[in-house]
PDB file of N, CA and C in Angstrom:
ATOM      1  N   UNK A   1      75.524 164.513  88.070  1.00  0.00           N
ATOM      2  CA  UNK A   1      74.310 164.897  87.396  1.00  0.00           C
ATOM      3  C   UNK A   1      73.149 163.980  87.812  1.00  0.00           C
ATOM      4  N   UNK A   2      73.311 162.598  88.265  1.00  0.00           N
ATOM      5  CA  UNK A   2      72.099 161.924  88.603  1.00  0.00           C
ATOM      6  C   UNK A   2      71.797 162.472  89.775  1.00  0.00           C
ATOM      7  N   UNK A   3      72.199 163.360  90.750  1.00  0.00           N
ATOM      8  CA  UNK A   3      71.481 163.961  91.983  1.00  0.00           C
ATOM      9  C   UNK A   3      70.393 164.801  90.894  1.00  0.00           C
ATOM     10  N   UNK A   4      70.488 165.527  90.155  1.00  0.00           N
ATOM     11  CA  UNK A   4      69.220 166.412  89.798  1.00  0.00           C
ATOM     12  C   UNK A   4      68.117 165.505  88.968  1.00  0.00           C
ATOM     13  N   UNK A   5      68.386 164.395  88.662  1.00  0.00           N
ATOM     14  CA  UNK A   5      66.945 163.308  88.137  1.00  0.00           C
ATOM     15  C   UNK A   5      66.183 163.425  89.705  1.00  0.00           C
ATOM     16  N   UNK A   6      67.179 163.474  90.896  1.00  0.00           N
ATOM     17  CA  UNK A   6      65.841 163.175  92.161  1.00  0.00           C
ATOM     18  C   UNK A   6      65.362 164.086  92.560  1.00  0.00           C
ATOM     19  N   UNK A   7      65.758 165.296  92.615  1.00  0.00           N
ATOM     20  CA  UNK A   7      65.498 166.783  93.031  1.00  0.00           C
ATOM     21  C   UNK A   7      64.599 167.777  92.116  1.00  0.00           C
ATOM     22  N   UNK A   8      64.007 168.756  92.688  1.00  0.00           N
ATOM     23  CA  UNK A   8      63.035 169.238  91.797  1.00  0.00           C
ATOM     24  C   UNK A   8      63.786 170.874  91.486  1.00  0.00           C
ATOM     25  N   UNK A   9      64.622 170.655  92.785  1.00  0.00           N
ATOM     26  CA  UNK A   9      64.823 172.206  93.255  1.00  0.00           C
ATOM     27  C   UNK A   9      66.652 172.594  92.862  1.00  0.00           C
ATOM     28  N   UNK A  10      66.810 173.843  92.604  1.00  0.00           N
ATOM     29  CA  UNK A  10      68.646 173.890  92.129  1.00  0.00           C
ATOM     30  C   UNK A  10      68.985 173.817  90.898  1.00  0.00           C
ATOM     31  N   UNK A  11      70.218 174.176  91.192  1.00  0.00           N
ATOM     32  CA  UNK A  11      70.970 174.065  89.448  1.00  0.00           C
ATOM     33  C   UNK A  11      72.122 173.591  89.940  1.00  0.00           C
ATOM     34  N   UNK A  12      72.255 172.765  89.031  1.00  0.00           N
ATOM     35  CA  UNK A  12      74.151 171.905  89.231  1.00  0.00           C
ATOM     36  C   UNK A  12      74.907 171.879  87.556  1.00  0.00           C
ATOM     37  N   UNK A  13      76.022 171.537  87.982  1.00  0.00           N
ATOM     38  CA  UNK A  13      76.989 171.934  86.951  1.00  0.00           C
ATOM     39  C   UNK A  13      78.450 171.706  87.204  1.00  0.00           C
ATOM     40  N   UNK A  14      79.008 171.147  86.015  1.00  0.00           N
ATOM     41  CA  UNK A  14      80.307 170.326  86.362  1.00  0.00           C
ATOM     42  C   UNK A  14      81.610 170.934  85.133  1.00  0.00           C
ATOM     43  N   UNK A  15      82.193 171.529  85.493  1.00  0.00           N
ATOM     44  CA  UNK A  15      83.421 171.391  84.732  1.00  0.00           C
ATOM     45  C   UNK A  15      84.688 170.888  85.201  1.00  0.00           C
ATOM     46  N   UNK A  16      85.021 170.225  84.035  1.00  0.00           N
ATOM     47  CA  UNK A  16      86.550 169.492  83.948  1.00  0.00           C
ATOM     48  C   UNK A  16      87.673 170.581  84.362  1.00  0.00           C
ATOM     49  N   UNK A  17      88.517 170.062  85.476  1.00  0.00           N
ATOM     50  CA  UNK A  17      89.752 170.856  85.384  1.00  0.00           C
ATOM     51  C   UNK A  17      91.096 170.260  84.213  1.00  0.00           C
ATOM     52  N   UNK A  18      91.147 169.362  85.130  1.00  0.00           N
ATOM     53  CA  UNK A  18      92.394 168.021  84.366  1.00  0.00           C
ATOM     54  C   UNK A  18      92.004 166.625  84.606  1.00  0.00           C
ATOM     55  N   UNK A  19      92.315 166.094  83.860  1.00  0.00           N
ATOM     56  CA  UNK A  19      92.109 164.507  83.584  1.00  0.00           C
ATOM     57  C   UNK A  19      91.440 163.670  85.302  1.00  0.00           C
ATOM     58  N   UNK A  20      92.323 164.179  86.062  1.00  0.00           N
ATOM     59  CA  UNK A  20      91.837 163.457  87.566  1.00  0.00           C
ATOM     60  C   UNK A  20      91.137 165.214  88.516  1.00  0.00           C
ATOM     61  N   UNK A  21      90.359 165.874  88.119  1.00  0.00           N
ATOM     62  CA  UNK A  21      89.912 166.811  89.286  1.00  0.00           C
ATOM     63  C   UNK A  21      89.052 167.833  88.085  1.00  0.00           C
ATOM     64  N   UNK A  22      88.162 167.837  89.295  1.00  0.00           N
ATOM     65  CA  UNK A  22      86.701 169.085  88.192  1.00  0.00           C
ATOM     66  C   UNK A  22      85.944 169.614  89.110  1.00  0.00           C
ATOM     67  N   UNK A  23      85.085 171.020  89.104  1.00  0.00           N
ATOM     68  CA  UNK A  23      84.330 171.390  90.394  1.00  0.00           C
ATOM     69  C   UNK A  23      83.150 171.342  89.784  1.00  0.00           C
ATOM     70  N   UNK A  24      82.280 170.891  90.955  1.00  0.00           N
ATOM     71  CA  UNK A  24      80.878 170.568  90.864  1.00  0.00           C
ATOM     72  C   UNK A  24      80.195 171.791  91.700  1.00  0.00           C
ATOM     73  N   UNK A  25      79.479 172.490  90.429  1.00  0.00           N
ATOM     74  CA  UNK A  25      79.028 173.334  91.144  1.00  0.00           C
ATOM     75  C   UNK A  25      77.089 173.120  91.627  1.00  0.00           C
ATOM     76  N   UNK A  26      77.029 173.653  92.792  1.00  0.00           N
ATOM     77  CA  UNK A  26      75.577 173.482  92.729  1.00  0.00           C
ATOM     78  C   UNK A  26      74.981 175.037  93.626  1.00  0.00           C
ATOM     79  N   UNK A  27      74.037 175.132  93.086  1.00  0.00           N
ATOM     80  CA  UNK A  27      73.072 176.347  93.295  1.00  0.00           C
ATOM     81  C   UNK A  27      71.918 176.466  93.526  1.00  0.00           C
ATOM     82  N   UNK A  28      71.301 177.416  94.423  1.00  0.00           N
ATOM     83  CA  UNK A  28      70.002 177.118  95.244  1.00  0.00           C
ATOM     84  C   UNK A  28      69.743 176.108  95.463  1.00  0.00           C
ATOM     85  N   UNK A  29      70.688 175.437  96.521  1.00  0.00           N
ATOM     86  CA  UNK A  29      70.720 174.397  97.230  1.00  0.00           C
ATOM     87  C   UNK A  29      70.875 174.937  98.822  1.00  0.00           C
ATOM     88  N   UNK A  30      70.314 174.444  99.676  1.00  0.00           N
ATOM     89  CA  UNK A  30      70.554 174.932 100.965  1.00  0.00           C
ATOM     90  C   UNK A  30      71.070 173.507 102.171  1.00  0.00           C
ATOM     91  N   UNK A  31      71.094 172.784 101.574  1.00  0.00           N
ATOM     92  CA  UNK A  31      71.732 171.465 102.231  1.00  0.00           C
ATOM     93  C   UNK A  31      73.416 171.979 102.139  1.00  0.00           C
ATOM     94  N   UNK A  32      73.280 171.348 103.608  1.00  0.00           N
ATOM     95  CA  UNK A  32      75.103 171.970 104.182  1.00  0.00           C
ATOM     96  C   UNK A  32      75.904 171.173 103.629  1.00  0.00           C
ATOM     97  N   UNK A  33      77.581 172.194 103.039  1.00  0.00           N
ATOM     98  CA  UNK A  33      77.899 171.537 102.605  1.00  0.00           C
ATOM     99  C   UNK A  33      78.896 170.648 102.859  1.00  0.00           C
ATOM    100  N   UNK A  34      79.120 170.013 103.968  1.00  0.00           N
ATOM    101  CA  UNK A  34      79.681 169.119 104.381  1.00  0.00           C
ATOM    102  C   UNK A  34      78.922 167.503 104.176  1.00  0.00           C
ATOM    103  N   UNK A  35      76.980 167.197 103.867  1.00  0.00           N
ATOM    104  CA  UNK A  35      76.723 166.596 103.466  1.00  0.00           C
ATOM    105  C   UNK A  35      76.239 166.181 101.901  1.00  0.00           C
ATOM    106  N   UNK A  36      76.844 167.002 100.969  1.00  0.00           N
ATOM    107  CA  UNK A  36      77.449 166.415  99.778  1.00  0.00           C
ATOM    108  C   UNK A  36      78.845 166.462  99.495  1.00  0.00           C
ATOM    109  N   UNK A  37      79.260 166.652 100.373  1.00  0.00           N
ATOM    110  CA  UNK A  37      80.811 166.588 100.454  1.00  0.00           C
ATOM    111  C   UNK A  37      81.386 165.117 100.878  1.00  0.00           C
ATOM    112  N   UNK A  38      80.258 164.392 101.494  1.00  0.00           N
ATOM    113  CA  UNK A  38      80.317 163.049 102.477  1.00  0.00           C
ATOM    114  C   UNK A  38      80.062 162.197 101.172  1.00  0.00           C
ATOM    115  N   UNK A  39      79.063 162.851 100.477  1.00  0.00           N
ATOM    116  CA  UNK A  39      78.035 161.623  99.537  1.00  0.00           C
ATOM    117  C   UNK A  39      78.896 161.465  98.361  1.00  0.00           C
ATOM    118  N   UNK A  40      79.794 162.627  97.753  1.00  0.00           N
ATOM    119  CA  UNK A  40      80.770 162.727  96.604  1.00  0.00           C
ATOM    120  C   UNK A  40      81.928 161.964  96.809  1.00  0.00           C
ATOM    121  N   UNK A  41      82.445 162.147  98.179  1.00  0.00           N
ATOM    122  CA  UNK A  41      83.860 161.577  98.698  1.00  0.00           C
ATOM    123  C   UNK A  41      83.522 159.621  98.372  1.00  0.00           C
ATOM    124  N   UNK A  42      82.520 159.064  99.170  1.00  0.00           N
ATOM    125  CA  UNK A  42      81.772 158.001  98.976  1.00  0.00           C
ATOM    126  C   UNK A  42      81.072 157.654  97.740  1.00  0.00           C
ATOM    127  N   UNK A  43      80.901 158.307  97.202  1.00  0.00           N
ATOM    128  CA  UNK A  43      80.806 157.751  95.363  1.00  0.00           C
ATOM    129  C   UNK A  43      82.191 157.966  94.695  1.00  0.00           C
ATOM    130  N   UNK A  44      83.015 158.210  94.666  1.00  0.00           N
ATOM    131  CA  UNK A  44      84.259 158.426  94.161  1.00  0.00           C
ATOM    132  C   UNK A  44      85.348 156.987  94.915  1.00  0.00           C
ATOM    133  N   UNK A  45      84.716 156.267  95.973  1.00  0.00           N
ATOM    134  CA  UNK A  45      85.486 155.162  96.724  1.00  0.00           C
ATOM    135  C   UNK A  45      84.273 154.340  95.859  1.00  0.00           C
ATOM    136  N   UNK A  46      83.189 154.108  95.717  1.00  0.00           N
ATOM    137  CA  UNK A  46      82.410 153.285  95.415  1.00  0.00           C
ATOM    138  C   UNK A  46      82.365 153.253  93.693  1.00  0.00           C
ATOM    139  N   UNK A  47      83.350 154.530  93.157  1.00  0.00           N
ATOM    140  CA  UNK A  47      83.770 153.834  92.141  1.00  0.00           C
ATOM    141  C   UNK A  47      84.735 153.630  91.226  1.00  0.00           C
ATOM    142  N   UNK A  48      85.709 153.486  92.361  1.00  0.00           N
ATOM    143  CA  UNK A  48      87.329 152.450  92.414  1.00  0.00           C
ATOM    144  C   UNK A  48      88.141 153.432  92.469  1.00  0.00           C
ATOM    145  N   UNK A  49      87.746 155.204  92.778  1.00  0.00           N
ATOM    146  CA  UNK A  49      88.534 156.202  92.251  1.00  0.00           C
ATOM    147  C   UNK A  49      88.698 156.947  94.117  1.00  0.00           C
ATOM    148  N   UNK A  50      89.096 156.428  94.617  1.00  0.00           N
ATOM    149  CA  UNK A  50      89.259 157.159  95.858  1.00  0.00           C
ATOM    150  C   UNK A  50      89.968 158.761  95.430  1.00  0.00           C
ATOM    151  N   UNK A  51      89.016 160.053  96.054  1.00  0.00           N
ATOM    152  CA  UNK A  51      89.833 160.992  96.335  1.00  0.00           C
ATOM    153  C   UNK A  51      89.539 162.302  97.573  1.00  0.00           C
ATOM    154  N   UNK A  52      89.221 163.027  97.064  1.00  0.00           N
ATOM    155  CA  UNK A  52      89.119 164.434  98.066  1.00  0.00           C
ATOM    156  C   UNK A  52      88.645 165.561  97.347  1.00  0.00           C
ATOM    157  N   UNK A  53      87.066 166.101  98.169  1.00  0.00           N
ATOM    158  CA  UNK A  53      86.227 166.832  98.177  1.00  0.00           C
ATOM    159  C   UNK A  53      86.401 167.655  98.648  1.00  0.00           C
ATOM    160  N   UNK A  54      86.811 169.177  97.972  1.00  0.00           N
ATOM    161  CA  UNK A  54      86.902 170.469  99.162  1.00  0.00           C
ATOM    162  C   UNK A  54      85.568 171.016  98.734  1.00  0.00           C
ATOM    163  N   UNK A  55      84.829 171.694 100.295  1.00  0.00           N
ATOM    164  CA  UNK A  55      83.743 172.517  99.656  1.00  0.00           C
ATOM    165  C   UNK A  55      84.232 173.736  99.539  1.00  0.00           C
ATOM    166  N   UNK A  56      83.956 174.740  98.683  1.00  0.00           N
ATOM    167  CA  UNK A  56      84.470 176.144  98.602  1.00  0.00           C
ATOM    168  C   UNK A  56      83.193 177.236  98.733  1.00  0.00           C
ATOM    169  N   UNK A  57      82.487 177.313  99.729  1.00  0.00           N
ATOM    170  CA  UNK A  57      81.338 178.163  99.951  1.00  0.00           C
ATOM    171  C   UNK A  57      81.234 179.348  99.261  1.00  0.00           C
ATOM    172  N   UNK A  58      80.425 179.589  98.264  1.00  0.00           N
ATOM    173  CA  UNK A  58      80.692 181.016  97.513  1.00  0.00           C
ATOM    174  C   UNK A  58      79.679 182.335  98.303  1.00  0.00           C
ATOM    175  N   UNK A  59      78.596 181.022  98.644  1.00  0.00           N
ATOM    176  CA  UNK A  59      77.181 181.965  98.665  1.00  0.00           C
ATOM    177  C   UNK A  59      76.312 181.436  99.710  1.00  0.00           C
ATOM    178  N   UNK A  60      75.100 182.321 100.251  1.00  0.00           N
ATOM    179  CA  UNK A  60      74.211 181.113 101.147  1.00  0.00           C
ATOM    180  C   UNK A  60      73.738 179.746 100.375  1.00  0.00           C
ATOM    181  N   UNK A  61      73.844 180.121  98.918  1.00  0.00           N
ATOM    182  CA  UNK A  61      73.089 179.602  98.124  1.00  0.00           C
ATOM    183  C   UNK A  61      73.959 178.730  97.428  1.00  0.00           C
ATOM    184  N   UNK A  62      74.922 178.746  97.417  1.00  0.00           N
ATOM    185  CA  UNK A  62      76.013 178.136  95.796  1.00  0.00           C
ATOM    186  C   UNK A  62      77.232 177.598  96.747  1.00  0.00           C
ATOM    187  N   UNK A  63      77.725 176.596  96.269  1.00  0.00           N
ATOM    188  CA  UNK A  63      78.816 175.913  97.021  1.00  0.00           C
ATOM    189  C   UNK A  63      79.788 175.451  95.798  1.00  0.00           C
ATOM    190  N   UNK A  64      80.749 175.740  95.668  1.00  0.00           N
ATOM    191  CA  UNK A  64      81.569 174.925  94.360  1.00  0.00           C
ATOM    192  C   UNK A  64      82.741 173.984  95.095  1.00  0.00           C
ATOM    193  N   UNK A  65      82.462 172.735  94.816  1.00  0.00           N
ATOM    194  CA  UNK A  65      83.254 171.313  95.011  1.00  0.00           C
ATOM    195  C   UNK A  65      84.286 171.160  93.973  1.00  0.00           C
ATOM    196  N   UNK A  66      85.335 171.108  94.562  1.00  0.00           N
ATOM    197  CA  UNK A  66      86.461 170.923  94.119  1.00  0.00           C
ATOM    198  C   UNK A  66      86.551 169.498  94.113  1.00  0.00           C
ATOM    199  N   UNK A  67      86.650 169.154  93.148  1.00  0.00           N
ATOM    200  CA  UNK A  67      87.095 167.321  93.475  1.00  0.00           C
ATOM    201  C   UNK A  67      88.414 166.704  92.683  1.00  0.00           C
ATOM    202  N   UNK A  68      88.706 165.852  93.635  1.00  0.00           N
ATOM    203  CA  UNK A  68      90.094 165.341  92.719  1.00  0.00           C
ATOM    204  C   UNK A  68      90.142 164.272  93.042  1.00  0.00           C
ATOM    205  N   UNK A  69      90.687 162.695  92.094  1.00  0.00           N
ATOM    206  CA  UNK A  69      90.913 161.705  92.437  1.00  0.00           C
ATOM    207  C   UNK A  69      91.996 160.683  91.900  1.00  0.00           C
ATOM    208  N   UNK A  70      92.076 159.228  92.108  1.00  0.00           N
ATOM    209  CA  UNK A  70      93.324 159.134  92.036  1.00  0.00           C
ATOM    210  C   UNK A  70      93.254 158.150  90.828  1.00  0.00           C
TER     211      UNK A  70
END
């Protein structure tokens, strides 16, 4: 959620799956998604929780991140 304090543009949104994994969804976003896939993987090591980012492309527009960690 602190990516949308810097951004003017999009909608994001997070639900919990289970205790370690939740998808982050974001919308009318056009940044590829392999580079918030880089920036999530690297905040998740930077904070003590190493895991793995799948992007799941829905739309030109909407990408839902699967995340899970350890």
């Amino acid at each position: 959620m602190a990516f949308s304090t810097v951004v003017t543009y999009g909608k994001r949104g997070y639900r919990q799956v289970d205790a370690k994994s939740g998808v982050i969804v974001f919308e009318r976003d056009m940044q590829p998604p392999a580079y918030h896939q880089g920036i999530f993987e690297e905040a998740l090591v930077a904070l003590g929780a190493p895991g793995k980012v799948v992007p799941k492309v829905i739309g030109i527009d909407r990408v839902d991140y699967e995340v899970t960690w350890a």
